[in-house]
C-alpha atoms as a PDB file:
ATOM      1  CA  UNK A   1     -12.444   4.306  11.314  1.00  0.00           C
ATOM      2  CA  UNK A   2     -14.766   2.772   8.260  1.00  0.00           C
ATOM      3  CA  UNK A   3     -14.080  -0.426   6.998  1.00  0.00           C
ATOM      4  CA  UNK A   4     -15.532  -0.432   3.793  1.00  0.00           C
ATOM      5  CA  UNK A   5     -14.154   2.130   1.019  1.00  0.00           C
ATOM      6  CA  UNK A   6     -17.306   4.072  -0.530  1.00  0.00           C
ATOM      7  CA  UNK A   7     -17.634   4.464  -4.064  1.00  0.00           C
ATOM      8  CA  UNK A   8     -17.155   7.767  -3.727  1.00  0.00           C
ATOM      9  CA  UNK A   9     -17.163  11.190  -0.734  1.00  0.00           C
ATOM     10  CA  UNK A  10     -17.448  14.422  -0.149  1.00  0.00           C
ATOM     11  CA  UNK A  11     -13.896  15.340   0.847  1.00  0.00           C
ATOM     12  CA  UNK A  12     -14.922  18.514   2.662  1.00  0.00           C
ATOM     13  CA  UNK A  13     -17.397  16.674   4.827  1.00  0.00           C
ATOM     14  CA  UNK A  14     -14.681  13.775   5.525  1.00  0.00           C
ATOM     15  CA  UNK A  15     -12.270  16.718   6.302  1.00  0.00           C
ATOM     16  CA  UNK A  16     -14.626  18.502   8.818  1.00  0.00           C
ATOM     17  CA  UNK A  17     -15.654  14.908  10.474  1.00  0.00           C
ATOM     18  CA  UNK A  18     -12.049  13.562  10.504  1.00  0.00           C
ATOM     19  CA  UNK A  19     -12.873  10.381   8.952  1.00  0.00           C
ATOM     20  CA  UNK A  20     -10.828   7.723   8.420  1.00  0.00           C
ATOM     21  CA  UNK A  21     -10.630   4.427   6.554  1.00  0.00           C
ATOM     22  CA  UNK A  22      -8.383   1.443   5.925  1.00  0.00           C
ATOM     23  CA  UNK A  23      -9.241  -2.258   4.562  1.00  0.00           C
ATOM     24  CA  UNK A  24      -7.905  -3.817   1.461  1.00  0.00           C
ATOM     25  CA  UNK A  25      -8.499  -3.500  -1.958  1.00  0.00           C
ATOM     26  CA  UNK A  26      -8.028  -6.037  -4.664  1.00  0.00           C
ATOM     27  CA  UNK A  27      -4.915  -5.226  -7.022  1.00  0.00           C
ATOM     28  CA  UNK A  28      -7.509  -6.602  -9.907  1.00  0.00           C
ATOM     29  CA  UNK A  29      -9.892  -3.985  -8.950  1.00  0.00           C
ATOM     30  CA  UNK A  30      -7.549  -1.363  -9.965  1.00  0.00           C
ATOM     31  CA  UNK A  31      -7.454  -1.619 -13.918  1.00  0.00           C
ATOM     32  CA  UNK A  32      -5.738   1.198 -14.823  1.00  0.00           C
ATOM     33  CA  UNK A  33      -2.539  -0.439 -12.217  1.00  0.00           C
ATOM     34  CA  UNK A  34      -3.008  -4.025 -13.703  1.00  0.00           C
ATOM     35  CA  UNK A  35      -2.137  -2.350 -17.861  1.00  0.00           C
ATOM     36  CA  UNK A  36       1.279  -1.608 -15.863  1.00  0.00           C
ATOM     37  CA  UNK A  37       1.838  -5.187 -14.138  1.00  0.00           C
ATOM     38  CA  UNK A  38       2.707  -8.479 -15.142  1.00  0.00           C
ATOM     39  CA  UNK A  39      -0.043 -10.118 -12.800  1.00  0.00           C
ATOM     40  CA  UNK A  40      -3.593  -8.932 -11.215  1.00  0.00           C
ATOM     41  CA  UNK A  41      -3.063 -10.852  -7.631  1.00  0.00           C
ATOM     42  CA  UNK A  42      -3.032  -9.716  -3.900  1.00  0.00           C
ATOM     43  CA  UNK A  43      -4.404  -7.081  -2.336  1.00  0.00           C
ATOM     44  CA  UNK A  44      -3.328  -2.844  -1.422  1.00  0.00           C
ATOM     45  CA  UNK A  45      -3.829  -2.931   2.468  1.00  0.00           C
ATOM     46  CA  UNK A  46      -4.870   1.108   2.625  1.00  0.00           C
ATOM     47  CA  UNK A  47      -5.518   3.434   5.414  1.00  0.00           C
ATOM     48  CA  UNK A  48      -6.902   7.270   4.507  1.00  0.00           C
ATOM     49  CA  UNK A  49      -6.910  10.008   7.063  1.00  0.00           C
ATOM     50  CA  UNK A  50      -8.826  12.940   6.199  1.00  0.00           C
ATOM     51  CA  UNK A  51      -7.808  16.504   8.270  1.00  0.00           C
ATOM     52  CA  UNK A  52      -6.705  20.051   8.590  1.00  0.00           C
ATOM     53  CA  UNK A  53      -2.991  20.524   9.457  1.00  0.00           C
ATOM     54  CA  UNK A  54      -1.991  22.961  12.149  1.00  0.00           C
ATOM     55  CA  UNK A  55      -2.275  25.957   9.276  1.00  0.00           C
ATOM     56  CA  UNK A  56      -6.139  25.186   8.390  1.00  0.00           C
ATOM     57  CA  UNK A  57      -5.241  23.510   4.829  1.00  0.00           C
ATOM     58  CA  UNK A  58      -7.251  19.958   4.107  1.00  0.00           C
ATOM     59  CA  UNK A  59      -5.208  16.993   4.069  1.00  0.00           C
ATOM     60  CA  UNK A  60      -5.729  13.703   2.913  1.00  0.00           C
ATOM     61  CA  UNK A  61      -2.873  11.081   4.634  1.00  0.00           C
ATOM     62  CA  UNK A  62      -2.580   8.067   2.078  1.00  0.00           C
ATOM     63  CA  UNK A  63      -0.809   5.057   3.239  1.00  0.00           C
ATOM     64  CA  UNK A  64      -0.818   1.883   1.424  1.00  0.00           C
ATOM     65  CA  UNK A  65       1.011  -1.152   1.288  1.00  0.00           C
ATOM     66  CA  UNK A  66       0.894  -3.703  -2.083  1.00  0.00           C
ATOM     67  CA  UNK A  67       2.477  -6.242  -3.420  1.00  0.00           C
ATOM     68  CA  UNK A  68       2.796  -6.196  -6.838  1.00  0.00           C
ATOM     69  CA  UNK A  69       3.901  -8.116  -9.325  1.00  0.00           C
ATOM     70  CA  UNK A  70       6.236  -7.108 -11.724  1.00  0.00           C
ATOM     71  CA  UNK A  71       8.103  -8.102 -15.036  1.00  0.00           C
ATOM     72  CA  UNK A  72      12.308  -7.516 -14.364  1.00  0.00           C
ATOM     73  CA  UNK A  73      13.587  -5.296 -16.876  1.00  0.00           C
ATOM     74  CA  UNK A  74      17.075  -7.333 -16.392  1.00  0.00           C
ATOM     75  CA  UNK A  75      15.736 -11.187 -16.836  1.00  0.00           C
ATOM     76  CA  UNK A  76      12.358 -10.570 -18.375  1.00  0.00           C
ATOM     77  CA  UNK A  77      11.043 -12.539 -15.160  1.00  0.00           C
ATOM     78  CA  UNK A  78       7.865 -11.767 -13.439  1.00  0.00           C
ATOM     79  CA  UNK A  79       8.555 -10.447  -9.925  1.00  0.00           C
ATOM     80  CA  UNK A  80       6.718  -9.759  -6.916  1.00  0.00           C
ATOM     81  CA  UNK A  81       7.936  -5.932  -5.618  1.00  0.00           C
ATOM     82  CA  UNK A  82       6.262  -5.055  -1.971  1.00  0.00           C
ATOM     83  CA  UNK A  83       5.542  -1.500  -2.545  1.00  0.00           C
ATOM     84  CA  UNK A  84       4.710   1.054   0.338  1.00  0.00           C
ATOM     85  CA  UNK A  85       3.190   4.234  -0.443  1.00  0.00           C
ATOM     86  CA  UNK A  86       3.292   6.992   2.465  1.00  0.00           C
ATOM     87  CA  UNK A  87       1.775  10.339   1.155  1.00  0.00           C
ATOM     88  CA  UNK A  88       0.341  13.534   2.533  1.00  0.00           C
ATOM     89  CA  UNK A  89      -2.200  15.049  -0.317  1.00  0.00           C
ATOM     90  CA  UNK A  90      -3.238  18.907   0.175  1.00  0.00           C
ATOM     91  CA  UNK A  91      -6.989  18.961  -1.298  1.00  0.00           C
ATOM     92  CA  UNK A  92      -6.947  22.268  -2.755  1.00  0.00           C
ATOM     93  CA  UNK A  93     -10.389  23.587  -5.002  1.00  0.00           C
ATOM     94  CA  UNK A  94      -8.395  25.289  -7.821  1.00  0.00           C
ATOM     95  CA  UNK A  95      -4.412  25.743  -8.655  1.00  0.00           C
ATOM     96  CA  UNK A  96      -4.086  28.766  -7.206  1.00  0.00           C
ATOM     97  CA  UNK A  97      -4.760  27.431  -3.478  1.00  0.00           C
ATOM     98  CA  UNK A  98      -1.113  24.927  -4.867  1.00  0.00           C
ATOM     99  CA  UNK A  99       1.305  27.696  -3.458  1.00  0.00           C
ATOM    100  CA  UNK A 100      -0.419  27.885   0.055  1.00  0.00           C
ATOM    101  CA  UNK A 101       0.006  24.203   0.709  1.00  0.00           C
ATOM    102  CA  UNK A 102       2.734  23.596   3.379  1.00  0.00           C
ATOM    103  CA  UNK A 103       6.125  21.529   2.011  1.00  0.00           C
ATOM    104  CA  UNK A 104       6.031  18.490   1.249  1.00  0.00           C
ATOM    105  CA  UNK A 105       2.568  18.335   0.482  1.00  0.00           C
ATOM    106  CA  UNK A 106       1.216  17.041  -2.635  1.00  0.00           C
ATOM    107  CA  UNK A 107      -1.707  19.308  -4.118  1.00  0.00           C
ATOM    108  CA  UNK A 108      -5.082  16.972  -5.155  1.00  0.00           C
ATOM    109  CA  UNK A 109      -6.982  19.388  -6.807  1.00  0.00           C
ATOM    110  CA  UNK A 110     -11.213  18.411  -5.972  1.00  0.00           C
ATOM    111  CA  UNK A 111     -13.580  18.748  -7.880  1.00  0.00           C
ATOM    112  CA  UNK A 112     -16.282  21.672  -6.992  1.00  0.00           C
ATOM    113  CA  UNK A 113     -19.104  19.517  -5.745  1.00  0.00           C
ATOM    114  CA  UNK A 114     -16.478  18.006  -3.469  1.00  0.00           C
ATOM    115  CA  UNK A 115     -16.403  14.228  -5.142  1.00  0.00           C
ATOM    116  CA  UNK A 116     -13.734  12.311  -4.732  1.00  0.00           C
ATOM    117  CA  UNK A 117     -13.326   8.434  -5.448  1.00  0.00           C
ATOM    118  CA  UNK A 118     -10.762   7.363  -2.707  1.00  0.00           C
ATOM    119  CA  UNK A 119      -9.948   3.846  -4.783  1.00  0.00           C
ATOM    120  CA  UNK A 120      -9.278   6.150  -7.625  1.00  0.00           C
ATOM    121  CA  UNK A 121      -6.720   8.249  -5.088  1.00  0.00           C
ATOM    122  CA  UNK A 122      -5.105   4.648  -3.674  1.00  0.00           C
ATOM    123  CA  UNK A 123      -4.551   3.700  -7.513  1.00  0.00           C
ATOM    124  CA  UNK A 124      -3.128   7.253  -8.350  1.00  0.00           C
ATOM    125  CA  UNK A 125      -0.393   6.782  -5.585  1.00  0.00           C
ATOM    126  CA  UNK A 126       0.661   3.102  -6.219  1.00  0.00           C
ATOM    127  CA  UNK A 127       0.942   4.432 -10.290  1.00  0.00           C
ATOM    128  CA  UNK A 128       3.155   7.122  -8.552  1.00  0.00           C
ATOM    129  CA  UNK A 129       4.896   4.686  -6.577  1.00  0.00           C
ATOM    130  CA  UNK A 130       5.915   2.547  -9.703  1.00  0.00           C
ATOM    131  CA  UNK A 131       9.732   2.135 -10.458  1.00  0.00           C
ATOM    132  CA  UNK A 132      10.432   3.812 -13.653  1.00  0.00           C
ATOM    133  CA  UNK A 133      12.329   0.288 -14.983  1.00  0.00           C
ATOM    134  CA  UNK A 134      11.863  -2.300 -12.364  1.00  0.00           C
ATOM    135  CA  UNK A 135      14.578  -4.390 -11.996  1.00  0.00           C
ATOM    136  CA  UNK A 136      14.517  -7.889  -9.220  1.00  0.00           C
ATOM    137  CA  UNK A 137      16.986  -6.668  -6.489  1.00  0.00           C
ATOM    138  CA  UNK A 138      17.920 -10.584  -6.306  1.00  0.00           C
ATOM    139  CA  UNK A 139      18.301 -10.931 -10.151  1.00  0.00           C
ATOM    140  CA  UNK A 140      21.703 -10.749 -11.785  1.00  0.00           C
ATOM    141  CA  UNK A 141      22.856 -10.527 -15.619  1.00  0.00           C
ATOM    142  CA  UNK A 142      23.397 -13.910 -17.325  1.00  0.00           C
ATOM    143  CA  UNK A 143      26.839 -14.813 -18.338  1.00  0.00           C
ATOM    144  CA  UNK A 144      26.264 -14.209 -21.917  1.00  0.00           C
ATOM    145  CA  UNK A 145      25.785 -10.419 -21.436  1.00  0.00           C
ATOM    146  CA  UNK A 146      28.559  -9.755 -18.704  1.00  0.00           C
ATOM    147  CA  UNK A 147      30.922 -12.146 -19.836  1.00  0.00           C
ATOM    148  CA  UNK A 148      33.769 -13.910 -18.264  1.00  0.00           C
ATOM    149  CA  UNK A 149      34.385 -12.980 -14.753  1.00  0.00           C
ATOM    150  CA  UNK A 150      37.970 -11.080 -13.823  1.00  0.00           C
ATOM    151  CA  UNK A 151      39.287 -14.577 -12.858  1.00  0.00           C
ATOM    152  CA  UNK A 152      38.010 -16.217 -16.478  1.00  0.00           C
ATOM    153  CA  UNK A 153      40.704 -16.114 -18.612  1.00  0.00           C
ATOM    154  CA  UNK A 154      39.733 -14.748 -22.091  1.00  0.00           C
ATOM    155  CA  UNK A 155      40.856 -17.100 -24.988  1.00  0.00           C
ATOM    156  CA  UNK A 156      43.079 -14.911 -27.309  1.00  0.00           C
ATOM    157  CA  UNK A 157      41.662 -15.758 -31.111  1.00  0.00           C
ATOM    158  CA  UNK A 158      44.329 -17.472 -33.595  1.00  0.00           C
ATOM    159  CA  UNK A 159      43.427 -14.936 -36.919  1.00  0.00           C
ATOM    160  CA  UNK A 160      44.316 -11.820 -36.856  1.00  0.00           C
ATOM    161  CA  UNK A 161      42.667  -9.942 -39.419  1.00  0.00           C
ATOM    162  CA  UNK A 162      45.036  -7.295 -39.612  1.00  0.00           C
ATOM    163  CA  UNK A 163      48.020  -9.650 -39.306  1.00  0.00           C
ATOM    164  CA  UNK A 164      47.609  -9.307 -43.331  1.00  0.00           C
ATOM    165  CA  UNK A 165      47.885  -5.664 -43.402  1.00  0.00           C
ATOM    166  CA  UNK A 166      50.863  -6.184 -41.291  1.00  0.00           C
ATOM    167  CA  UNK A 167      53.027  -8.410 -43.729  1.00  0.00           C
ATOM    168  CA  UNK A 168      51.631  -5.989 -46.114  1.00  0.00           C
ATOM    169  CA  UNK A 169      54.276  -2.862 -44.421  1.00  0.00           C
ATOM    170  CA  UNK A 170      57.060  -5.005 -43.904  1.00  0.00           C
ATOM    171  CA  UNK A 171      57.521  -5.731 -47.527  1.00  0.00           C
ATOM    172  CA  UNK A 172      57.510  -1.835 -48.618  1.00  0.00           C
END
């Protein structure tokens, strides 16, 4: 098991040598994940498994663990969300390899010299991994949008408007 992420591998040689690596990578180093957050801080703790399943097909076993921070779609509040991101990725060389890959398995298509940029892949999944409309699981609607609660008693208002209208019929 490596440390240190490489810029970039050959996937076929890290699937044929089983290679494995895990560490941490800084949330700010991931640029195209900090347009989508309300803050740059912490870390992804990451750990990539490169194989061949018991059918032969390349795999590439993402898991990764981030907290990130977030801005609550309910109170407009930044939020920290601890996201986990488990993931099996098929690494198939063109689209037609997609249908062979066993369920459950997400196709990565690689390039034909074999390149692939693993902080690129961790990024990819977290982006995946984002809540559509994140919302603080602790956060709750001010008073002024829900209103009174079922005990509140509502006060009934004095002026009609259509009391008018109604003096209006009993004189025909």
């Amino acid at each position: 098991m490596s440390v240190t992420l490489p810029e970039s591998v050959d996937a076929w040689r890290m699937v044929s040598a089983r290679r494995s690596f895990a560490g941490t990578l800084p949330v700010a180093a991931m640029s195209r994940l900090c347009g989508m957050l309300a803050g740059n801080e912490g870390a992804a703790q990451y750990a990539l498994d490169f194989g061949r399943d018991e059918f032969g097909a390349a795999y590439l076993q993402v898991h990764v663990e981030a907290p990130l921070t977030l801005t609550c779609q309910r109170t407009l509040e930044p939020f920290v969300l601890p996201l986990t991101v488990d993931s099996r990725l098929g690494l198939i060389r063109s689209e037609r390899e997609e249908a062979a890959l066993p369920p459950g398995c997400e196709p990565l298509l690689v390039e034909d010299d074999g390149k692939l940029n693993p902080a690129d892949v961790i990024e990819d999944e977290l982006l995946l991994a984002l809540p559509l409309v994140p919302v603080n699981p602790d956060s709750s609607l001010p008073d002024e949008v829900t209103g009174p609660g079922p005990d509140e008693s509502v006060a009934e208002p004095n002026d009609n408007p259509f009391a008018v209208l109604r003096e209006l019929k009993k004189t025909d």
